[in-house]
PDB file of N, CA and C in Angstrom:
ATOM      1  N   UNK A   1      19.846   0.826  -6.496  1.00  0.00           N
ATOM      2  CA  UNK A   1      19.063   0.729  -5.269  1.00  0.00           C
ATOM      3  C   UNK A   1      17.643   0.271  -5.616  1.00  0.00           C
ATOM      4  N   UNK A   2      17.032  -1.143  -4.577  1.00  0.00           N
ATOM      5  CA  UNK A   2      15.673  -1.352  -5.140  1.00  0.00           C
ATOM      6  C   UNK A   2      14.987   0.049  -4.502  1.00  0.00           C
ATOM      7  N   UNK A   3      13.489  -0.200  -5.005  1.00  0.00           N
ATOM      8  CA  UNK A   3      12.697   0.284  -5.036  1.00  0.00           C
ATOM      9  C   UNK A   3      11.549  -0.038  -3.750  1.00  0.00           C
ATOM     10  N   UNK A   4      11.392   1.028  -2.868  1.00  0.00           N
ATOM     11  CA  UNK A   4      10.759   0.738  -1.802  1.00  0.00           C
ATOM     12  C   UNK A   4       9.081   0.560  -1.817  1.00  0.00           C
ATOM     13  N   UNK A   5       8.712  -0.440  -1.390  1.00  0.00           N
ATOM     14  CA  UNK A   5       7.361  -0.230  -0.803  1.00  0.00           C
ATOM     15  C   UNK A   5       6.825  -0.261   0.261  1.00  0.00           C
ATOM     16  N   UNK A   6       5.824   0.368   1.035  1.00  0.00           N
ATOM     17  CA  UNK A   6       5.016   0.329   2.284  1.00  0.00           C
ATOM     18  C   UNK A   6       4.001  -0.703   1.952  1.00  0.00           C
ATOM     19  N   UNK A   7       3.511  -1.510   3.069  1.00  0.00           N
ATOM     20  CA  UNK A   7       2.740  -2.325   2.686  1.00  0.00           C
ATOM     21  C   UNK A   7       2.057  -2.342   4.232  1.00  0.00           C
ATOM     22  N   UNK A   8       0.873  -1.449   4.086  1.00  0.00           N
ATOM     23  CA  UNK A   8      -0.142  -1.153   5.102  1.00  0.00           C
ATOM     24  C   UNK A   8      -1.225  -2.160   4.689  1.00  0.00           C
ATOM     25  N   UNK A   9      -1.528  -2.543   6.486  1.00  0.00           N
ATOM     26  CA  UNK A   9      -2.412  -3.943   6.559  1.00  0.00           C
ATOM     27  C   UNK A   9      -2.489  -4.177   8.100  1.00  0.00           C
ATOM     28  N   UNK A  10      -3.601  -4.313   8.327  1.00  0.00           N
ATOM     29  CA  UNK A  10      -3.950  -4.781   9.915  1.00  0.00           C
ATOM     30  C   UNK A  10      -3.563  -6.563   9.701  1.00  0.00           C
ATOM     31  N   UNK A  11      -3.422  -6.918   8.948  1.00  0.00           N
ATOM     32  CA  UNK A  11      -3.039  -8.520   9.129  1.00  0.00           C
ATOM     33  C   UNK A  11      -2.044  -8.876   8.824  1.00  0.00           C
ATOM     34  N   UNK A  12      -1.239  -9.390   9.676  1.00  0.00           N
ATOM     35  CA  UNK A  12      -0.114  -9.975   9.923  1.00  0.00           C
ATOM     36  C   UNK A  12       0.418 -11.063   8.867  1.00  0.00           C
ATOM     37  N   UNK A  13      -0.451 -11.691   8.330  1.00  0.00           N
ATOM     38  CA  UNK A  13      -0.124 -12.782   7.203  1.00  0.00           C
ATOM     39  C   UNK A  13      -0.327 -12.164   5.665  1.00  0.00           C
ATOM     40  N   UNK A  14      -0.962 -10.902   5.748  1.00  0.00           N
ATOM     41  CA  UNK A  14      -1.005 -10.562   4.605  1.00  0.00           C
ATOM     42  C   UNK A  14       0.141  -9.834   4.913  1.00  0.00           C
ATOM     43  N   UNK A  15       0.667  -8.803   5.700  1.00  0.00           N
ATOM     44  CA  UNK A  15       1.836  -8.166   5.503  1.00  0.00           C
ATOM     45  C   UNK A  15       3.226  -8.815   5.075  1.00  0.00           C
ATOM     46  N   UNK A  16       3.101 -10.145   5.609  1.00  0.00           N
ATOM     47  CA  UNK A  16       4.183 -10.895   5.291  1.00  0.00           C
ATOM     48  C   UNK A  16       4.382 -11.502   3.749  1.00  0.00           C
ATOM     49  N   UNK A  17       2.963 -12.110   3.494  1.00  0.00           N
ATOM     50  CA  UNK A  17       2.755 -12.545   1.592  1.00  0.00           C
ATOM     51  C   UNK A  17       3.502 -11.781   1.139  1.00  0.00           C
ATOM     52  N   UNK A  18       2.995 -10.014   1.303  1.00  0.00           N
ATOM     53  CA  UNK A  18       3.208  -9.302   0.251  1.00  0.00           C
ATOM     54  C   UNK A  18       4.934  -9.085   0.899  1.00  0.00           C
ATOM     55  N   UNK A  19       5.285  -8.668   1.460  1.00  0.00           N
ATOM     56  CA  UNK A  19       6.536  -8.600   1.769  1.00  0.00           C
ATOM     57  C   UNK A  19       7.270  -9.187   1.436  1.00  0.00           C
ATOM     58  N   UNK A  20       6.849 -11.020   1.018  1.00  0.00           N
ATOM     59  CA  UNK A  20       7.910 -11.920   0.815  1.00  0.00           C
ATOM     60  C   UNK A  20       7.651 -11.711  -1.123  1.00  0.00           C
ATOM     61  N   UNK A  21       6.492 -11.602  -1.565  1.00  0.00           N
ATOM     62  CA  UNK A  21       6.214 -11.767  -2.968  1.00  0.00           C
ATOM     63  C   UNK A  21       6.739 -10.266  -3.362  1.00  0.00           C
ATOM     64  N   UNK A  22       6.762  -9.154  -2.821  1.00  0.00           N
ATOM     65  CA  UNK A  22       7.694  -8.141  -3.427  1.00  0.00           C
ATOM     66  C   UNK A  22       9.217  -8.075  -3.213  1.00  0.00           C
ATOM     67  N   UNK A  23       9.910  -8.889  -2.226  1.00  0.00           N
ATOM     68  CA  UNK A  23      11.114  -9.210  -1.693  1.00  0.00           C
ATOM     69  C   UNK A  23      11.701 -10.365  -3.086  1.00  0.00           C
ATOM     70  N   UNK A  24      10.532 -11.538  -3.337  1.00  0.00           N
ATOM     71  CA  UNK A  24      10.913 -12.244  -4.484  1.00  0.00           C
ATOM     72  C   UNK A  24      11.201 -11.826  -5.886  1.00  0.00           C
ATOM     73  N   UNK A  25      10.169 -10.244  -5.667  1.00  0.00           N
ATOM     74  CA  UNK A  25      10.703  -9.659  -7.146  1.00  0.00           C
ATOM     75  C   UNK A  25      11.281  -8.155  -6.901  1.00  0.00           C
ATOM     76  N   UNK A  26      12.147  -8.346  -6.088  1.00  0.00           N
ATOM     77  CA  UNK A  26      13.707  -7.346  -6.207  1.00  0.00           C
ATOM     78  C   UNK A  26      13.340  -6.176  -5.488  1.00  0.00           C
ATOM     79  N   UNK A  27      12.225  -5.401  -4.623  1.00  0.00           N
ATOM     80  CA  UNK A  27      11.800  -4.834  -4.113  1.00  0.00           C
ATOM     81  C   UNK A  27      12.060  -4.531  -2.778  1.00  0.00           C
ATOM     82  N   UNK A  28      12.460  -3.562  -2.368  1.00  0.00           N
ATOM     83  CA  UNK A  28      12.663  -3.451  -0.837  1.00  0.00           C
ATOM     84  C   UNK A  28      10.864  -3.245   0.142  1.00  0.00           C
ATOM     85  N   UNK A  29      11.009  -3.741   1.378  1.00  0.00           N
ATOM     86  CA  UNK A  29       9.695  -3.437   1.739  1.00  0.00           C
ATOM     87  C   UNK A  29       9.883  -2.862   3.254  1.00  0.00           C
ATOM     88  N   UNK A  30       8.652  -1.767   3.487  1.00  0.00           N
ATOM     89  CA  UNK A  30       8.982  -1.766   5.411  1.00  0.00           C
ATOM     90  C   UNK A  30       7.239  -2.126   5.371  1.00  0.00           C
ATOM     91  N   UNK A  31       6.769  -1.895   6.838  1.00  0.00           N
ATOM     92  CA  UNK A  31       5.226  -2.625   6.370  1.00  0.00           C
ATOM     93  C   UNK A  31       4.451  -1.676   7.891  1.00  0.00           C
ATOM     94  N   UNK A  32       3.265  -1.418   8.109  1.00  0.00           N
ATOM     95  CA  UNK A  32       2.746  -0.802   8.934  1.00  0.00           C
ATOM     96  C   UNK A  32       1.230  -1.724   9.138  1.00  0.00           C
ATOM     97  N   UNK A  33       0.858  -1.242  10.570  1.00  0.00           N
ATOM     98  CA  UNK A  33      -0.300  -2.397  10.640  1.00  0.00           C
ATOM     99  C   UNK A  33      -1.797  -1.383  10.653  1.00  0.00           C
ATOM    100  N   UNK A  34      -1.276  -0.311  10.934  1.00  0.00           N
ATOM    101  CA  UNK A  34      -2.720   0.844  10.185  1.00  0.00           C
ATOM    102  C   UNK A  34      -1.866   1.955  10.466  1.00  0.00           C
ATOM    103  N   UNK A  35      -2.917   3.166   9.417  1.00  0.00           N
ATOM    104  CA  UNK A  35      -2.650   4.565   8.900  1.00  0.00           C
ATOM    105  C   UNK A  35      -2.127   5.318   9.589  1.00  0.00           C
ATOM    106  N   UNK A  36      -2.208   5.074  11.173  1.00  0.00           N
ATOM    107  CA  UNK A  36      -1.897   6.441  11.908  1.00  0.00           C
ATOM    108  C   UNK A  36       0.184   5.851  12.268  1.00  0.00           C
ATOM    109  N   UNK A  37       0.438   4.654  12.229  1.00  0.00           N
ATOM    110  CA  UNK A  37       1.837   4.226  11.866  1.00  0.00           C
ATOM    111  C   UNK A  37       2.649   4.294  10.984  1.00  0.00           C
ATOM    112  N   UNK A  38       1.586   4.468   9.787  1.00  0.00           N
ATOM    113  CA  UNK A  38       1.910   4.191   8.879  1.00  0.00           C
ATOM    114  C   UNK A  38       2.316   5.972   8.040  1.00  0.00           C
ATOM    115  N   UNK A  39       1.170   6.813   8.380  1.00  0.00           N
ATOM    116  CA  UNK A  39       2.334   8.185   8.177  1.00  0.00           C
ATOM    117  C   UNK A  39       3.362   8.461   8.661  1.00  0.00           C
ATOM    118  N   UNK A  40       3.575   7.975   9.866  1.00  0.00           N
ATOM    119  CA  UNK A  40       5.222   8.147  10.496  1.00  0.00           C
ATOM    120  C   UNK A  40       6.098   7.279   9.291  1.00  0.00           C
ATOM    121  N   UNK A  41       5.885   5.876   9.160  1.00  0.00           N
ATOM    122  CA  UNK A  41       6.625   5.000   8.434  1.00  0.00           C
ATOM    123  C   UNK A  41       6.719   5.890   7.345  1.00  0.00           C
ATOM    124  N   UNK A  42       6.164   6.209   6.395  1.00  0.00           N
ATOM    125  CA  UNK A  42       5.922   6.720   4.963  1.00  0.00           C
ATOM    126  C   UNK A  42       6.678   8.590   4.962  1.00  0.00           C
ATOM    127  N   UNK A  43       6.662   9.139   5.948  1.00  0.00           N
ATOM    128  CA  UNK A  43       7.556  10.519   6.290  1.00  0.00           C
ATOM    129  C   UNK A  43       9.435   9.957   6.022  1.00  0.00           C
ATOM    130  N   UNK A  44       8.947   8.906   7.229  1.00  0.00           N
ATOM    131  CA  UNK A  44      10.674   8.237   7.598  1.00  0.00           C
ATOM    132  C   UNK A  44      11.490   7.360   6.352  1.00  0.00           C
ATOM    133  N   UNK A  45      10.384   6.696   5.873  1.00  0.00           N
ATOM    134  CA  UNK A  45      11.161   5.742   4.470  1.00  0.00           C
ATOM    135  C   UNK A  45      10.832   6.440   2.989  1.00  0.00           C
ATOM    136  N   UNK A  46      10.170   6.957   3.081  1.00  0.00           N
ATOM    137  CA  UNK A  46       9.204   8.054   1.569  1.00  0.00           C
ATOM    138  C   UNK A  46       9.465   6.652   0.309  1.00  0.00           C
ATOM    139  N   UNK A  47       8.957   5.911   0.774  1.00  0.00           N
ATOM    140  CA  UNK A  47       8.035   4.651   0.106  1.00  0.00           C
ATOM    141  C   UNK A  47       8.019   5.487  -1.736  1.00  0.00           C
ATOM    142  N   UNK A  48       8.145   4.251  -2.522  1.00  0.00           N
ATOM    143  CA  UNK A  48       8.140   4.643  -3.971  1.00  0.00           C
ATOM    144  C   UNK A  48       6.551   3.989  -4.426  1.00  0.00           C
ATOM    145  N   UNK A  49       6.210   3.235  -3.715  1.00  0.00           N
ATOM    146  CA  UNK A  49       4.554   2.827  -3.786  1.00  0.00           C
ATOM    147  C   UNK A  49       3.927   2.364  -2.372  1.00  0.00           C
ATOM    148  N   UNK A  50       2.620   2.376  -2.354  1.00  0.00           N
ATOM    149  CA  UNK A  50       2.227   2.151  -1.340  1.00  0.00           C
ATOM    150  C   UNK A  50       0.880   1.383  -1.563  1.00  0.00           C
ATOM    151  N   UNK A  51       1.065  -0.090  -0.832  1.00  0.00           N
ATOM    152  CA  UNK A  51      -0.375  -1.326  -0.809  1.00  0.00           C
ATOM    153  C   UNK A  51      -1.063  -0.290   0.236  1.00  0.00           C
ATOM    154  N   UNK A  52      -2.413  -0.408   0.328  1.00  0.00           N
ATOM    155  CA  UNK A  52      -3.025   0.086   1.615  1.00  0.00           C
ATOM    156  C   UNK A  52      -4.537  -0.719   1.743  1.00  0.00           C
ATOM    157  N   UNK A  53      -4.643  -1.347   2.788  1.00  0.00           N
ATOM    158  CA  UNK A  53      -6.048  -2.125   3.122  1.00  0.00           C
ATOM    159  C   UNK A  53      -6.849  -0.806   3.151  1.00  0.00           C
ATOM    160  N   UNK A  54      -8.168  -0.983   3.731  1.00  0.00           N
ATOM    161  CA  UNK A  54      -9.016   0.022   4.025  1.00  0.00           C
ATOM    162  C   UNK A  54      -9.594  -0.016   5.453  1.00  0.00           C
ATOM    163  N   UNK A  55     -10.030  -1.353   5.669  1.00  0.00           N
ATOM    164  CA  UNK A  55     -10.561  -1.559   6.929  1.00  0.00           C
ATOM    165  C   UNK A  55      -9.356  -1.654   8.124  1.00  0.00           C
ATOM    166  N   UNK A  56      -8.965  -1.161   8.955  1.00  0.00           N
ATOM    167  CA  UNK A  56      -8.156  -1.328   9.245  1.00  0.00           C
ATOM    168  C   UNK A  56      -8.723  -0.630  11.208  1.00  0.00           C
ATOM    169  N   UNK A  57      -8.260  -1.591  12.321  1.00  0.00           N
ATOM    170  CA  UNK A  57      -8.634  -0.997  13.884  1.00  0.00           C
ATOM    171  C   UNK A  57      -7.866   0.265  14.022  1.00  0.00           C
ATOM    172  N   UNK A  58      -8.219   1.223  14.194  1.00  0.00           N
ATOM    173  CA  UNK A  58      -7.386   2.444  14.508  1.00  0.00           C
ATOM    174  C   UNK A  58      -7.610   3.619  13.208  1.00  0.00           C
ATOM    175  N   UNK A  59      -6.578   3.885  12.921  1.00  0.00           N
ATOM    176  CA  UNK A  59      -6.976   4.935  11.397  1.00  0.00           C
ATOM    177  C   UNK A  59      -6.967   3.760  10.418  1.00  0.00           C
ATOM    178  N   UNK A  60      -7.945   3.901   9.390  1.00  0.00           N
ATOM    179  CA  UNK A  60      -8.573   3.113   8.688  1.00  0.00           C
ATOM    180  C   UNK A  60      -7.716   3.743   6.968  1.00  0.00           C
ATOM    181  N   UNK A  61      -8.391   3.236   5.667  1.00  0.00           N
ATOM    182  CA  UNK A  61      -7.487   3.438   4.609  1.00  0.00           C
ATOM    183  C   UNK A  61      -7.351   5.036   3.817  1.00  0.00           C
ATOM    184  N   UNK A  62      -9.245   4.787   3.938  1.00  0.00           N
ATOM    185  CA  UNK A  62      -8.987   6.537   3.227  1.00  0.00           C
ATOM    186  C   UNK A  62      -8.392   7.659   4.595  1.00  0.00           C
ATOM    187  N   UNK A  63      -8.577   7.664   5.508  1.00  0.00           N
ATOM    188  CA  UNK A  63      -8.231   8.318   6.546  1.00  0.00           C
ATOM    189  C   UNK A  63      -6.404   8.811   6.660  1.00  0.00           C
ATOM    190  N   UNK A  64      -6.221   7.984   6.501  1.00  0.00           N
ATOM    191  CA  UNK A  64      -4.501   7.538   6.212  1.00  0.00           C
ATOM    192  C   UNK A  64      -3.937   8.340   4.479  1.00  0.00           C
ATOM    193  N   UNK A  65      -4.756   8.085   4.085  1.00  0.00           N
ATOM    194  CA  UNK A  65      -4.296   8.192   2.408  1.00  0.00           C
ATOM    195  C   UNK A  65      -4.798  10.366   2.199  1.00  0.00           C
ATOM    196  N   UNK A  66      -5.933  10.592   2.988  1.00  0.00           N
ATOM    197  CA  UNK A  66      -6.048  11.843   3.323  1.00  0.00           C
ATOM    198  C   UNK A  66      -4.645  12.869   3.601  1.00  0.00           C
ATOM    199  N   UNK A  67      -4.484  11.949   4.710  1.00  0.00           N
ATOM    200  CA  UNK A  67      -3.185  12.612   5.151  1.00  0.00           C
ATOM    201  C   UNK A  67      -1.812  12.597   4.443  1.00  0.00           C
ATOM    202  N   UNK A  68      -1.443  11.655   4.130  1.00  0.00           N
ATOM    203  CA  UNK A  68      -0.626  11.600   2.504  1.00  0.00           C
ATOM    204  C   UNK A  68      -0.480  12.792   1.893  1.00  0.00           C
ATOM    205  N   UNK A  69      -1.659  12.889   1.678  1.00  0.00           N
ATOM    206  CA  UNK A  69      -2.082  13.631   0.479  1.00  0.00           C
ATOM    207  C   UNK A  69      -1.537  15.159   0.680  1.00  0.00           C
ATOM    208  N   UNK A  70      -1.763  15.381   2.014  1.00  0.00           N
ATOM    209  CA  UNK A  70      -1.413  16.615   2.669  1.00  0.00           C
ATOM    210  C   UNK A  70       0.378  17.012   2.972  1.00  0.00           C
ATOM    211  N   UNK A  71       1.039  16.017   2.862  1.00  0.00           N
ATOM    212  CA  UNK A  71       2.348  15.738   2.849  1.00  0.00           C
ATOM    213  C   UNK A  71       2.964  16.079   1.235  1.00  0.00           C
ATOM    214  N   UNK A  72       3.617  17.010   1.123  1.00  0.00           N
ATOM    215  CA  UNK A  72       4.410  17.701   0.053  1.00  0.00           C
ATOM    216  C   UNK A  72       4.956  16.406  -0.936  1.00  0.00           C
ATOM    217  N   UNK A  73       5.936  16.138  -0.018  1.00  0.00           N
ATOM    218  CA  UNK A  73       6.691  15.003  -0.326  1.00  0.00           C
ATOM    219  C   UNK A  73       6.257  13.681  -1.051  1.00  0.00           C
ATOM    220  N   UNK A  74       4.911  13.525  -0.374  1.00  0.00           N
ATOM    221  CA  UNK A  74       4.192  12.244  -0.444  1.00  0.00           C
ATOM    222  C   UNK A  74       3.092  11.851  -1.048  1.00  0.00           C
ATOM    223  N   UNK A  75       2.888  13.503  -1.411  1.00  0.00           N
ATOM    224  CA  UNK A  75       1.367  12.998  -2.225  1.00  0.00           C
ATOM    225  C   UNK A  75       1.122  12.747  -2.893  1.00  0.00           C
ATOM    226  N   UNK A  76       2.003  12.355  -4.508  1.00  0.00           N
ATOM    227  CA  UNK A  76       2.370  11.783  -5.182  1.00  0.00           C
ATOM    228  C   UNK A  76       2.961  10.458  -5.003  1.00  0.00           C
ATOM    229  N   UNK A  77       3.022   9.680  -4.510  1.00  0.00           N
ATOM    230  CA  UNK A  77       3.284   8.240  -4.318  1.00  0.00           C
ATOM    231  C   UNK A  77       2.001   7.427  -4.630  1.00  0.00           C
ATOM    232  N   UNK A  78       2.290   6.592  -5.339  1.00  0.00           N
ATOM    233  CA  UNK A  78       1.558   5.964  -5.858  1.00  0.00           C
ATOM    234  C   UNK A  78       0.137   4.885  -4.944  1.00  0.00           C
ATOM    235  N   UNK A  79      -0.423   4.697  -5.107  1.00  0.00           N
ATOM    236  CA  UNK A  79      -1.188   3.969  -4.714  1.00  0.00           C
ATOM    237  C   UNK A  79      -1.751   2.397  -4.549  1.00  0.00           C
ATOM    238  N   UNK A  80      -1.489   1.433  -4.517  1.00  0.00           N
ATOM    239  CA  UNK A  80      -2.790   0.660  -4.582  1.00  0.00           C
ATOM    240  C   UNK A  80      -3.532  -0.258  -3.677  1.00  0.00           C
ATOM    241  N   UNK A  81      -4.654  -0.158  -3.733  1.00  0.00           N
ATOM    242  CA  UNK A  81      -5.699  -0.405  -2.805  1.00  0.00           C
ATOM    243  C   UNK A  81      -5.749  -2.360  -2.583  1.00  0.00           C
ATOM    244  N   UNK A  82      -5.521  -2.994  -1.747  1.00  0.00           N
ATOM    245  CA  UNK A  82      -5.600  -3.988  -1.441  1.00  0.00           C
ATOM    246  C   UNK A  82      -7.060  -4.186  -0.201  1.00  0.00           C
ATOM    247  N   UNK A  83      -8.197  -4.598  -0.468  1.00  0.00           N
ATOM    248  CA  UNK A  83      -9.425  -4.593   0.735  1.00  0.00           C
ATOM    249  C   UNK A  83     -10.183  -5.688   0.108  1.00  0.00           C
ATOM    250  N   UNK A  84     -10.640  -6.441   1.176  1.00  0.00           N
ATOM    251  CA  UNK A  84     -11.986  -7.423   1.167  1.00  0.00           C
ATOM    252  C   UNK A  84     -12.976  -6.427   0.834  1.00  0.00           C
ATOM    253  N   UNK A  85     -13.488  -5.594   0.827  1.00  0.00           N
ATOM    254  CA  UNK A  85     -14.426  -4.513   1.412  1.00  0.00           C
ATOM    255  C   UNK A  85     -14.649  -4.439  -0.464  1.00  0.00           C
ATOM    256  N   UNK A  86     -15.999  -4.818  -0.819  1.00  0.00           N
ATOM    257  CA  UNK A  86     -16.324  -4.785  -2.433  1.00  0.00           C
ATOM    258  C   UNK A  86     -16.458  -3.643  -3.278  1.00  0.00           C
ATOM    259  N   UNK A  87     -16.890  -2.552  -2.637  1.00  0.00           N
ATOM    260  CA  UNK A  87     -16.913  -1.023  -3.163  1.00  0.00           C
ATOM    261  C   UNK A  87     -15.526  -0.547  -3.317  1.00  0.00           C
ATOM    262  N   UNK A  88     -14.699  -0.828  -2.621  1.00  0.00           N
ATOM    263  CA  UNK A  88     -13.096  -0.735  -2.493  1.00  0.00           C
ATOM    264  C   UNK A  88     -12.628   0.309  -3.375  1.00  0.00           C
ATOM    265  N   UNK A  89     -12.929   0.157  -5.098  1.00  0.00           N
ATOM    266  CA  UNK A  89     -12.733   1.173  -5.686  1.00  0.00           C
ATOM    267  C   UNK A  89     -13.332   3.013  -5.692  1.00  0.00           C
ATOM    268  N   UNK A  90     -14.179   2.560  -5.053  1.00  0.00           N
ATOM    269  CA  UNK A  90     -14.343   4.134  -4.266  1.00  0.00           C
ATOM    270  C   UNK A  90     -14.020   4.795  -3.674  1.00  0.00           C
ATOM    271  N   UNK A  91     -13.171   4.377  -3.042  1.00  0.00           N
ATOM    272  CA  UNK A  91     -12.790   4.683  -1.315  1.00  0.00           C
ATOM    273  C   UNK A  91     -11.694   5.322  -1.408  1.00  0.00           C
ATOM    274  N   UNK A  92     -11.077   5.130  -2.961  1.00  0.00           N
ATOM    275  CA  UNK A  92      -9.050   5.850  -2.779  1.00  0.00           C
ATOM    276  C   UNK A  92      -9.491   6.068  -4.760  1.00  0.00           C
ATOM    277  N   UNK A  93     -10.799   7.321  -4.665  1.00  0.00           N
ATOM    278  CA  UNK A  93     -10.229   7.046  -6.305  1.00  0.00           C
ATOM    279  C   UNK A  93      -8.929   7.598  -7.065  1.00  0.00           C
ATOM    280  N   UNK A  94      -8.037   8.135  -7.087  1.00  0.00           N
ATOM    281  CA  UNK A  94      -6.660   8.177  -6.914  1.00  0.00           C
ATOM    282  C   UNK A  94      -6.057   6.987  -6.815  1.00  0.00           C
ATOM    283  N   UNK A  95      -6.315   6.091  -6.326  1.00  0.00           N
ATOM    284  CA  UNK A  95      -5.034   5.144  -6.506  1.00  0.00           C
ATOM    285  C   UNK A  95      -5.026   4.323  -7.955  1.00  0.00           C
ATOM    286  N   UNK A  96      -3.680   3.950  -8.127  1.00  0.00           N
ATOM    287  CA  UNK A  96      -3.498   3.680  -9.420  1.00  0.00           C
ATOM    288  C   UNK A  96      -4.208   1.354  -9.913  1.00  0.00           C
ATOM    289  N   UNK A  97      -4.203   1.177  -8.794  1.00  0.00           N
ATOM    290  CA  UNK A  97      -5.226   0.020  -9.130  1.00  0.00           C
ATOM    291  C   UNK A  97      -6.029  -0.577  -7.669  1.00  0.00           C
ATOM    292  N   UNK A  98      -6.979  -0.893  -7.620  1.00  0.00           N
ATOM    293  CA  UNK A  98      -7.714  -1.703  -6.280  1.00  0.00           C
ATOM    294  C   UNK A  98      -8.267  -3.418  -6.688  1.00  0.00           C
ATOM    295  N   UNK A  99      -7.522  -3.843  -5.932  1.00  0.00           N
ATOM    296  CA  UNK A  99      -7.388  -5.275  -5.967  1.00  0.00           C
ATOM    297  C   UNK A  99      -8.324  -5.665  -4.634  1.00  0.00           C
ATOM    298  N   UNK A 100      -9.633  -6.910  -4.803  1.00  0.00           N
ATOM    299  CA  UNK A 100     -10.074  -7.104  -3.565  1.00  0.00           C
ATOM    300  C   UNK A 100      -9.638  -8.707  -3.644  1.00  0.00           C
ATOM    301  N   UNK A 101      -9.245  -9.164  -1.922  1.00  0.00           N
ATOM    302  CA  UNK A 101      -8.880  -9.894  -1.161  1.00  0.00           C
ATOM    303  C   UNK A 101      -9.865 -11.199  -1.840  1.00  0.00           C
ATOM    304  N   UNK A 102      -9.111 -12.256  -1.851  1.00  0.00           N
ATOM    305  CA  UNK A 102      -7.809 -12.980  -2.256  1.00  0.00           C
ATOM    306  C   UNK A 102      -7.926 -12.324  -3.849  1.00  0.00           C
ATOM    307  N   UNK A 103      -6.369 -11.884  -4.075  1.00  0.00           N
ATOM    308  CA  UNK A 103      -6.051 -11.282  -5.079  1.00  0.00           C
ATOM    309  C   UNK A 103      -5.062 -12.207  -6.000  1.00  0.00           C
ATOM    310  N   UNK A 104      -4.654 -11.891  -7.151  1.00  0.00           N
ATOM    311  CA  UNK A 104      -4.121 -12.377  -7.899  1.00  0.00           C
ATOM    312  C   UNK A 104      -2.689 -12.123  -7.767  1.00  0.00           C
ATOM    313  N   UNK A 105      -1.471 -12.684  -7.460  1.00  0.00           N
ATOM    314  CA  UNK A 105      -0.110 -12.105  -7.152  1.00  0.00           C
ATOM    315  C   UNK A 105       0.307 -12.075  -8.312  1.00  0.00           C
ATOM    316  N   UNK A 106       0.262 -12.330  -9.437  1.00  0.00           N
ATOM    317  CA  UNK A 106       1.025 -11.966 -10.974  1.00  0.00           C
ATOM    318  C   UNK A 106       0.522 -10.738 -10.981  1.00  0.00           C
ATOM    319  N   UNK A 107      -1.013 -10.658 -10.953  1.00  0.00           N
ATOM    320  CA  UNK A 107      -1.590  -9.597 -11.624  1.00  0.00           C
ATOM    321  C   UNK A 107      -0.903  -8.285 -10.482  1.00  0.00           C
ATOM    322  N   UNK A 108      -0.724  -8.039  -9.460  1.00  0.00           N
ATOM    323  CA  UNK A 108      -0.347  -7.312  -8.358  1.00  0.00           C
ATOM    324  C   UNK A 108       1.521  -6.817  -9.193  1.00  0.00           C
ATOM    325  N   UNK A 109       1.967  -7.844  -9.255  1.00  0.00           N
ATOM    326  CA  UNK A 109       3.303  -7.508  -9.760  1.00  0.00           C
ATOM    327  C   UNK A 109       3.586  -6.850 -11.173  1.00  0.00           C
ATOM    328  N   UNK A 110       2.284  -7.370 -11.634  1.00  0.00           N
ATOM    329  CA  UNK A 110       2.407  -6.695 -12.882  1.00  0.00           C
ATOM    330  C   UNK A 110       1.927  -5.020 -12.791  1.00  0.00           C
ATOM    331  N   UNK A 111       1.051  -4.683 -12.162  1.00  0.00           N
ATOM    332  CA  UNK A 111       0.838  -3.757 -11.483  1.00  0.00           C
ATOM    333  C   UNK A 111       1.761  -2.249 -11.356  1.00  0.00           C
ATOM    334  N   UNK A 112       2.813  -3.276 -10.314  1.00  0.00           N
ATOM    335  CA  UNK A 112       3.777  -2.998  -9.145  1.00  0.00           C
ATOM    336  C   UNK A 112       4.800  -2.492 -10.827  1.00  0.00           C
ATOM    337  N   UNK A 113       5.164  -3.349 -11.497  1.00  0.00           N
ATOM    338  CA  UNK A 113       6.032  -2.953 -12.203  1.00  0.00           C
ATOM    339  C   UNK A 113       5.870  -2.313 -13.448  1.00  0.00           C
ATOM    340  N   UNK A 114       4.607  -1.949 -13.528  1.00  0.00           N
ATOM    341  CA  UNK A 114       4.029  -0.793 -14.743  1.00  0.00           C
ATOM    342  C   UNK A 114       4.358   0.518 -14.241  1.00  0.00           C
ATOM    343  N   UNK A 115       4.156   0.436 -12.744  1.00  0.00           N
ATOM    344  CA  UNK A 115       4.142   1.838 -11.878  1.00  0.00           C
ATOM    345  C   UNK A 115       5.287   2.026 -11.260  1.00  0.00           C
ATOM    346  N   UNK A 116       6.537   1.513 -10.613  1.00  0.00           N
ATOM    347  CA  UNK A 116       7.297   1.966 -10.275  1.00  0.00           C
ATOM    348  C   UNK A 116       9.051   1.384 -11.334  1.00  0.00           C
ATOM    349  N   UNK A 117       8.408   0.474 -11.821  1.00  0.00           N
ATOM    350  CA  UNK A 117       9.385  -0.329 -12.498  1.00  0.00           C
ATOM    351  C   UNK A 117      10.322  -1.624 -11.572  1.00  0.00           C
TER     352      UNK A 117
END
């Protein structure tokens, strides 16, 4: 069975990149468009990693990743931070890498497959 990821993002073209570039390397994906969807999604699929923007209309990244955290199940799932937003690495220090927008897709997969395999 692949290996699931959530791939939280208020943008529609980035949800899809990453969806199609983790779909290209053997990965299952479901995808949410901000945090407060995206804990329902992440309860219902229990995601083996999780992309998460930061800026996001509605519940935003650390806000979302809070609540995670509070989830038994979930708070251990891995992390990584995908944001335009330049401080980025502050914002989720817990997650296991923060990549800012336009990112490198090797470097992301390589990432992806240190941490979940």
């Amino acid at each position: 069975m692949s290996k699931k990821i959530l791939i939280v993002d208020d943008d529609q073209d980035i949800r899809s990149y990453l969806s199609e570039l983790f779909s290209d390397n053997g990965y299952e994906t479901v995808m949410a468009e901000d945090g407060s969807v995206a804990v329902e999604i992440a309860e219902k699929e229990k995601p083996d990693l999780i992309t998460l923007d930061l800026e996001m209309p509605g519940e935003w990244g650390p806000r979302f990743y809070r609540k995670l955290t509070q989830i038994e199940e979930l708070k251990r799932t891995p992390v990584i931070v995908i944001s335009g937003l330049n401080a980025n690495k502050y914002a989720i220090p817990k997650a296991v890498a923060t990549l800012t927008k336009p990112f490198d897709a090797e470097e992301l997969i390589k990432i992806v497959k240190e941490t979940i395999g």
